[in-house]
PDB file of N, CA and C in Angstrom:
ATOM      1  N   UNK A   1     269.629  31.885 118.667  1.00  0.00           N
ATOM      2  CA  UNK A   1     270.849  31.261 119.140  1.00  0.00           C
ATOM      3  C   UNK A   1     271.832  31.215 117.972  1.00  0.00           C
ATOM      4  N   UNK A   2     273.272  31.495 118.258  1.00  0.00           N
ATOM      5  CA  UNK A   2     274.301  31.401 117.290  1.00  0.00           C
ATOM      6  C   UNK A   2     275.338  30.403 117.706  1.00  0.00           C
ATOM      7  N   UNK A   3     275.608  29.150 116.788  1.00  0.00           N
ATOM      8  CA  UNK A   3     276.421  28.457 117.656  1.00  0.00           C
ATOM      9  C   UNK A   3     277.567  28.137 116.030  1.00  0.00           C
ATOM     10  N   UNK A   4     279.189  28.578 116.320  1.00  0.00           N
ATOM     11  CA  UNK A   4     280.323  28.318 115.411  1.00  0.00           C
ATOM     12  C   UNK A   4     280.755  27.121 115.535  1.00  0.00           C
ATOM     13  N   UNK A   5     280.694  26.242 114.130  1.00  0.00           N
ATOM     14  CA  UNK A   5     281.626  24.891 114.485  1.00  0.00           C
ATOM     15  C   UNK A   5     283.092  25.441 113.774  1.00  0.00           C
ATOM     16  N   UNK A   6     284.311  24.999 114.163  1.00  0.00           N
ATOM     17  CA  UNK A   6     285.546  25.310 113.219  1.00  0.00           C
ATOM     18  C   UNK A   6     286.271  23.941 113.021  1.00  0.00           C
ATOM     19  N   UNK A   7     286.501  23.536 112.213  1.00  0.00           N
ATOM     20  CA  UNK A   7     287.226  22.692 111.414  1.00  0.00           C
ATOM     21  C   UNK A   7     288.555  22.928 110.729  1.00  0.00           C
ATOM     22  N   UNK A   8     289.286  22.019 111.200  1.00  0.00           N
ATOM     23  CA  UNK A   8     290.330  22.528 110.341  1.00  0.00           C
ATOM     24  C   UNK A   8     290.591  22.272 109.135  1.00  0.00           C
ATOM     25  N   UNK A   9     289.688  21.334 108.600  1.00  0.00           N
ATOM     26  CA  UNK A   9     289.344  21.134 107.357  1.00  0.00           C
ATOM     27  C   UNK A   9     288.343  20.654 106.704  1.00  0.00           C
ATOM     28  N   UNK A  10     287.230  20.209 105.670  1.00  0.00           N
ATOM     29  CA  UNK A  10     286.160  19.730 105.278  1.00  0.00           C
ATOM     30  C   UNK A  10     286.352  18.176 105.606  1.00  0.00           C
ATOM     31  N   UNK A  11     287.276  17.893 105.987  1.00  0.00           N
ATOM     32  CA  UNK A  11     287.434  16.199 105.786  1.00  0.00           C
ATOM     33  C   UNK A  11     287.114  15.954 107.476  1.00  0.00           C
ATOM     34  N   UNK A  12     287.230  16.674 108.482  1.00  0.00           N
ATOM     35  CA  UNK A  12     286.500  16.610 109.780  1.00  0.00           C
ATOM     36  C   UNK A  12     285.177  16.728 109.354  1.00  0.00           C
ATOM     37  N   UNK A  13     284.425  17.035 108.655  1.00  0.00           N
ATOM     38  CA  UNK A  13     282.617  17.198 109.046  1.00  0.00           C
ATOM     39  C   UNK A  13     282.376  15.594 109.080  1.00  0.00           C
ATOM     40  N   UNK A  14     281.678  15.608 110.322  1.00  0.00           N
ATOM     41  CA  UNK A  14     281.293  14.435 110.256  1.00  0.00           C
ATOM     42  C   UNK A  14     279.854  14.160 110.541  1.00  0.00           C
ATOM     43  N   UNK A  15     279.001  13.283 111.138  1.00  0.00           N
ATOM     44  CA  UNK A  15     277.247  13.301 110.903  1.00  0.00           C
ATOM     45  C   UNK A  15     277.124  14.006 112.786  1.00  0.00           C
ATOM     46  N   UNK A  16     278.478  13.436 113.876  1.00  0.00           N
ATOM     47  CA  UNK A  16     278.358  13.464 114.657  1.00  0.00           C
ATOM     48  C   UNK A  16     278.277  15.420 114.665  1.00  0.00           C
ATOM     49  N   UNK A  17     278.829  16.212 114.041  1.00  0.00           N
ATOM     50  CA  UNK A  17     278.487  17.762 113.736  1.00  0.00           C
ATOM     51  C   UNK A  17     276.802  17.683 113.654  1.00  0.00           C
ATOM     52  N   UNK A  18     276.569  17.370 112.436  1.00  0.00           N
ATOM     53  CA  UNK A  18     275.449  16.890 111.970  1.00  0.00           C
ATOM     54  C   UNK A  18     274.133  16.916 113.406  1.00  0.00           C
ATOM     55  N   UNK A  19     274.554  15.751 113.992  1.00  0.00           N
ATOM     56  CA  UNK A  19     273.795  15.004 115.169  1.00  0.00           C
ATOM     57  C   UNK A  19     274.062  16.707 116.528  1.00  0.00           C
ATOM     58  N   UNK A  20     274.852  17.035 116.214  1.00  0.00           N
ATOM     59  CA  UNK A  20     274.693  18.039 117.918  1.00  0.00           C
ATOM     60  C   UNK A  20     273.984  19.354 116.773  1.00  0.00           C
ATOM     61  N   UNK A  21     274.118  19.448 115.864  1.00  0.00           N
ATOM     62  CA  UNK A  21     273.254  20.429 115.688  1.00  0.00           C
ATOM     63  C   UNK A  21     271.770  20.183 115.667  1.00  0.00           C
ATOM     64  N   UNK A  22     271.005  19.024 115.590  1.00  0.00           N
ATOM     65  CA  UNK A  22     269.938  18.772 115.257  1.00  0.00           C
ATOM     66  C   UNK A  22     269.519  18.671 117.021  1.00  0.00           C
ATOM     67  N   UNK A  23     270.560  18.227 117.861  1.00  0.00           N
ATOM     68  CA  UNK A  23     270.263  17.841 119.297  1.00  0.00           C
ATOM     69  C   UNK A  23     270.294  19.669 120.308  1.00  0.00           C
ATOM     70  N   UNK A  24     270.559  20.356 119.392  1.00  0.00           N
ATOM     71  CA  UNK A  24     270.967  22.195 119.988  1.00  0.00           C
ATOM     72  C   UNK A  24     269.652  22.508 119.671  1.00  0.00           C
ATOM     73  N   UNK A  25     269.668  22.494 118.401  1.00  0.00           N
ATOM     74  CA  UNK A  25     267.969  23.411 117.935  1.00  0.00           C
ATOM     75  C   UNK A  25     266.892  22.942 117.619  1.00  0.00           C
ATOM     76  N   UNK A  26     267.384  21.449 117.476  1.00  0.00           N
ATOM     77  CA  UNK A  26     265.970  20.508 117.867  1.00  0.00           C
ATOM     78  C   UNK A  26     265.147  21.069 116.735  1.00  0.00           C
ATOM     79  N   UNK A  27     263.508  21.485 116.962  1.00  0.00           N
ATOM     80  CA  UNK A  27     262.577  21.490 115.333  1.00  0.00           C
ATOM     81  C   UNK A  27     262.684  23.378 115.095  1.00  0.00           C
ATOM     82  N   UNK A  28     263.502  23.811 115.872  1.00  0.00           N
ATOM     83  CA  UNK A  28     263.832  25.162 115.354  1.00  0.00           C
ATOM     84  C   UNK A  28     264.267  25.856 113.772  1.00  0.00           C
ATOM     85  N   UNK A  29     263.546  26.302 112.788  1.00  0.00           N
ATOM     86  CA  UNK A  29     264.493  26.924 111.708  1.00  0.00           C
ATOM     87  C   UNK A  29     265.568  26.907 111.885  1.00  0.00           C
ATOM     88  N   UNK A  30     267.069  26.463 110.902  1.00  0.00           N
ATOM     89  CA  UNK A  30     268.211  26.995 110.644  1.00  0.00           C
ATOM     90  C   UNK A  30     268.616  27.340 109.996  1.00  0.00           C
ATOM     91  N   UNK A  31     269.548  28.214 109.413  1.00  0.00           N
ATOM     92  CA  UNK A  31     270.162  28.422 108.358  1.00  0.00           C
ATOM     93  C   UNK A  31     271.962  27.745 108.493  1.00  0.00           C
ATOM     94  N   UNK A  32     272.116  27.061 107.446  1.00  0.00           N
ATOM     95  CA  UNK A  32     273.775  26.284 107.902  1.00  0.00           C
ATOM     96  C   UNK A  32     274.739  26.924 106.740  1.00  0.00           C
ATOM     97  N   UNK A  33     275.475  28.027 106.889  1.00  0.00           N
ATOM     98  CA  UNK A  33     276.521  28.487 105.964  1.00  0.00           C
ATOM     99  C   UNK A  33     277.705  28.251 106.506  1.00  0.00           C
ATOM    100  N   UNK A  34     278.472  28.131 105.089  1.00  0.00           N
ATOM    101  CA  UNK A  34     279.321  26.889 104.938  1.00  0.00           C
ATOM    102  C   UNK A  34     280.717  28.693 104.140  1.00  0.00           C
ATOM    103  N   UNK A  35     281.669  28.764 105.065  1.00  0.00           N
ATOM    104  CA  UNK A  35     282.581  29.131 104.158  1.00  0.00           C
ATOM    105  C   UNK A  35     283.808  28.985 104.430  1.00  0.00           C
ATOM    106  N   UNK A  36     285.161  29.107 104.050  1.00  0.00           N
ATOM    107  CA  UNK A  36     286.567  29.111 104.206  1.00  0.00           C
ATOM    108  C   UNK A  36     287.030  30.145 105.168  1.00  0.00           C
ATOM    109  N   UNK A  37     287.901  29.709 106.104  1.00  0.00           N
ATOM    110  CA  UNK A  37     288.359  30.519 107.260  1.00  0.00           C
ATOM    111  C   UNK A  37     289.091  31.285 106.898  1.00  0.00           C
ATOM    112  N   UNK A  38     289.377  32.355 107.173  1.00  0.00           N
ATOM    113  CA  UNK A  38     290.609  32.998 106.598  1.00  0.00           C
ATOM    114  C   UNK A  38     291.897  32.805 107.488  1.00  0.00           C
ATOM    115  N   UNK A  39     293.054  32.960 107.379  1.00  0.00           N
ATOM    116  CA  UNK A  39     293.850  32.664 107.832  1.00  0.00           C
ATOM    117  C   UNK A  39     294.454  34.135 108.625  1.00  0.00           C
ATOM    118  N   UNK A  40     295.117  34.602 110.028  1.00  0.00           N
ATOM    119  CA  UNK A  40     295.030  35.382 110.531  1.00  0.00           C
ATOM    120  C   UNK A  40     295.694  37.006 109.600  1.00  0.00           C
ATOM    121  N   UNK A  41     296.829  36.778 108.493  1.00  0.00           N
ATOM    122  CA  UNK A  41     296.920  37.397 108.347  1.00  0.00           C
ATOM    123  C   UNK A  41     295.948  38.382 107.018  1.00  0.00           C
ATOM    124  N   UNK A  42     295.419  37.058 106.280  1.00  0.00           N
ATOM    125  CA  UNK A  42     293.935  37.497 105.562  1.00  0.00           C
ATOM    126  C   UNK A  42     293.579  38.216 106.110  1.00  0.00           C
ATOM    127  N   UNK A  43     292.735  37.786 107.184  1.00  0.00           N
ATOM    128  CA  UNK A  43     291.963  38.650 108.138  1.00  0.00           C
ATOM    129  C   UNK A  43     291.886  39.626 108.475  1.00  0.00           C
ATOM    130  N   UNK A  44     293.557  39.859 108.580  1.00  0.00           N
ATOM    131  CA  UNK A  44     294.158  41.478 109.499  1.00  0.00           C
ATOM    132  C   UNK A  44     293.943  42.287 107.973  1.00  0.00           C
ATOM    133  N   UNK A  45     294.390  41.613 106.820  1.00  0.00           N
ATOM    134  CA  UNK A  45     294.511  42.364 105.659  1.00  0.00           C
ATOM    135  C   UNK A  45     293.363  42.729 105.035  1.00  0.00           C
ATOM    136  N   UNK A  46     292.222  41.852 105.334  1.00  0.00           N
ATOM    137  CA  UNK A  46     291.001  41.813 104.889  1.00  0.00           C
ATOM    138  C   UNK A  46     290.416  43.551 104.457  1.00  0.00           C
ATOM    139  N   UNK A  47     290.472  44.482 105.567  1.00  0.00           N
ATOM    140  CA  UNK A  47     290.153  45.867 106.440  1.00  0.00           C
ATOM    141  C   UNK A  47     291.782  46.995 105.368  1.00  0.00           C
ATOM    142  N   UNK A  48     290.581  47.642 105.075  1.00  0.00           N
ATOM    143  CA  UNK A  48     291.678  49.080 104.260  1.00  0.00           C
ATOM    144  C   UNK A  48     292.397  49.672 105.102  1.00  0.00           C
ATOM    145  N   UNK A  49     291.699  49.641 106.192  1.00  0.00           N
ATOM    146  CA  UNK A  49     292.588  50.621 107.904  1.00  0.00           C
ATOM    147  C   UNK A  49     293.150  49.519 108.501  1.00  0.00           C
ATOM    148  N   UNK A  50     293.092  48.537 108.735  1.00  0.00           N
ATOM    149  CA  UNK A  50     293.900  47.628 109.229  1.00  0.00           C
ATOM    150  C   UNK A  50     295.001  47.526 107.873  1.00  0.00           C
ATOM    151  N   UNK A  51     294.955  47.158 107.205  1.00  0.00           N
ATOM    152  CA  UNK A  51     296.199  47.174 106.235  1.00  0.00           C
ATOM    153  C   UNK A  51     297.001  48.227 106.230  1.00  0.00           C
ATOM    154  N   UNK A  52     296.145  49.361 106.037  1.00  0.00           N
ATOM    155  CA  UNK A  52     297.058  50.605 106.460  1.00  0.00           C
ATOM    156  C   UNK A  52     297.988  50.966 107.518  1.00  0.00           C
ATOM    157  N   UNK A  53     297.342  50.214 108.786  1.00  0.00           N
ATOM    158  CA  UNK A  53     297.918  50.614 109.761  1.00  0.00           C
ATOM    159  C   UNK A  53     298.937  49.641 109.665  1.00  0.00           C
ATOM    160  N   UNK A  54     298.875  47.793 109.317  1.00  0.00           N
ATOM    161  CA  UNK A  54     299.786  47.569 109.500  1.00  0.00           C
ATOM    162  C   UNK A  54     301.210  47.763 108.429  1.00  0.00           C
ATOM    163  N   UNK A  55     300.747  47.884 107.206  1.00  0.00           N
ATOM    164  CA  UNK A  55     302.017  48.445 106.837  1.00  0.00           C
ATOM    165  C   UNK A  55     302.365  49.902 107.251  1.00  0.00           C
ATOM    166  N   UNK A  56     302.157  50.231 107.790  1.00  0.00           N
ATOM    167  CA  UNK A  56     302.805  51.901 108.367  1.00  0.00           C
ATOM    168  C   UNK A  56     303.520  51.258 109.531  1.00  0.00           C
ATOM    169  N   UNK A  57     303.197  50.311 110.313  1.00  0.00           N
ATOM    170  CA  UNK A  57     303.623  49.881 111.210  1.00  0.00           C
ATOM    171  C   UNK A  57     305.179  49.186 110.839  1.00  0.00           C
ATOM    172  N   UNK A  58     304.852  48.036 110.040  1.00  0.00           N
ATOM    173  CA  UNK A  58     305.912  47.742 109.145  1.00  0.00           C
ATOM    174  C   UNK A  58     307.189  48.546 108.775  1.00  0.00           C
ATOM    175  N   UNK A  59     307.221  49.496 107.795  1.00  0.00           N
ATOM    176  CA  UNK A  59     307.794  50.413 107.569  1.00  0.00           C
ATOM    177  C   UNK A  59     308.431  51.392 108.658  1.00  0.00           C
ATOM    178  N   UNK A  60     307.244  51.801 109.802  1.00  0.00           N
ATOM    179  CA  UNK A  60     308.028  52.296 110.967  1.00  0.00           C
ATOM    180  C   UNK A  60     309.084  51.207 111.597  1.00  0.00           C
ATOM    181  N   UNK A  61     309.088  49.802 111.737  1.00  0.00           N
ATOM    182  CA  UNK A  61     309.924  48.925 111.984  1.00  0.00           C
ATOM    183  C   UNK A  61     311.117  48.981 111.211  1.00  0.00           C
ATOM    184  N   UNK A  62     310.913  48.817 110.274  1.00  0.00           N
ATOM    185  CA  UNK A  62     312.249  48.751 109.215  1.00  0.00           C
ATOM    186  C   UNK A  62     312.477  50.111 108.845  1.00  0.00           C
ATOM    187  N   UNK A  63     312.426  51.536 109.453  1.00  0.00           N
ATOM    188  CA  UNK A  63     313.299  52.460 109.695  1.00  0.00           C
ATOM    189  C   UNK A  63     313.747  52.879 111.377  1.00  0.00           C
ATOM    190  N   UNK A  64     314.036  51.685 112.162  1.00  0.00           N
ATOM    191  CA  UNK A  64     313.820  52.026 113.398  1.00  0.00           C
ATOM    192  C   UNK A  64     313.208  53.093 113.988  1.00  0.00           C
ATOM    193  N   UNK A  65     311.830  53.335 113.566  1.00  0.00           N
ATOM    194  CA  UNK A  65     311.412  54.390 114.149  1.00  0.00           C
ATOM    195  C   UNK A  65     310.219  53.491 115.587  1.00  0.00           C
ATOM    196  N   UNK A  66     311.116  53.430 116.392  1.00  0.00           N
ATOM    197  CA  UNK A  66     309.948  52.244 117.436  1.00  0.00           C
ATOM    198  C   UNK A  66     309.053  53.307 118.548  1.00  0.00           C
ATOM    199  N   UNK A  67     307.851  53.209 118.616  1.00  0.00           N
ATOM    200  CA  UNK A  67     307.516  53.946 119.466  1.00  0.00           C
ATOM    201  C   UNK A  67     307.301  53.086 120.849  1.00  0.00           C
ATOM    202  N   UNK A  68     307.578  53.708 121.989  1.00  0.00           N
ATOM    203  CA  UNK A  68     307.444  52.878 123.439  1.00  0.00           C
ATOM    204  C   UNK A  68     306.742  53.742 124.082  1.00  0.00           C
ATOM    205  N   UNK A  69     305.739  52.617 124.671  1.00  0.00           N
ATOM    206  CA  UNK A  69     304.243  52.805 125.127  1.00  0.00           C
ATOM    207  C   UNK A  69     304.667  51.977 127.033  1.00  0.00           C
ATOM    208  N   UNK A  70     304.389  53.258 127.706  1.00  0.00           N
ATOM    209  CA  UNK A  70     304.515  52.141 129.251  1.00  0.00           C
ATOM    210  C   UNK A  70     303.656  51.820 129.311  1.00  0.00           C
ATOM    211  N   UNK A  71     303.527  50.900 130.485  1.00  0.00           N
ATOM    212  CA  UNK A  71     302.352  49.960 130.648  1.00  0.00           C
ATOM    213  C   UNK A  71     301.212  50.630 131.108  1.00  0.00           C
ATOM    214  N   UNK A  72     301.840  51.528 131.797  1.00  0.00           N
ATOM    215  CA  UNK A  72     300.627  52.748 132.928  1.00  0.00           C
ATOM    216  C   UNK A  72     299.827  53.365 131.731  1.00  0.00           C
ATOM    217  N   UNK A  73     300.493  53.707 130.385  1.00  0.00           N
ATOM    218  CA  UNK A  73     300.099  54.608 129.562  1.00  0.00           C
ATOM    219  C   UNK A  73     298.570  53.812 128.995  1.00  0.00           C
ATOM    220  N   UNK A  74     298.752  52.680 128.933  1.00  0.00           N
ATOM    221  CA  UNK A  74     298.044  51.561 128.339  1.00  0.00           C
ATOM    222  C   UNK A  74     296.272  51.647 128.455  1.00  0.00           C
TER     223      UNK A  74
END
């Protein structure tokens, strides 16, 4: 079983987190990792091809080069 808590910050963890995880997996092994969210555009940037694509994208914007996609095409 995989279950995500998200917080919007460390100062939400509270025991009641604590208490539904112990009440989910009960005497099951867990492992509890703990890291910083990234924020959406981290994320997108995170990826060499996603960065790529979006600055090409970028750049096609700021030379009006817009491409239009119909919906049917989709």
């Amino acid at each position: 079983m995989y279950t995500t808590y998200h917080l919007a910050s460390a100062q939400e963890a509270s025991s009641d987190i604590l208490e539904a995880i112990k009440a989910t997996f009960k005497s099951k092994p867990i492992t509890i990792t703990v890291e910083e969210e990234l924020d959406a555009t981290a994320y997108l940037l995170s990826s060499p091809a996603n960065k790529a694509m979006l600055e090409k994208s970028i750049a096609q914007d700021r030379n009006n080069e817009h491409i239009l996609i119909k919906h049917k095409d989709l």
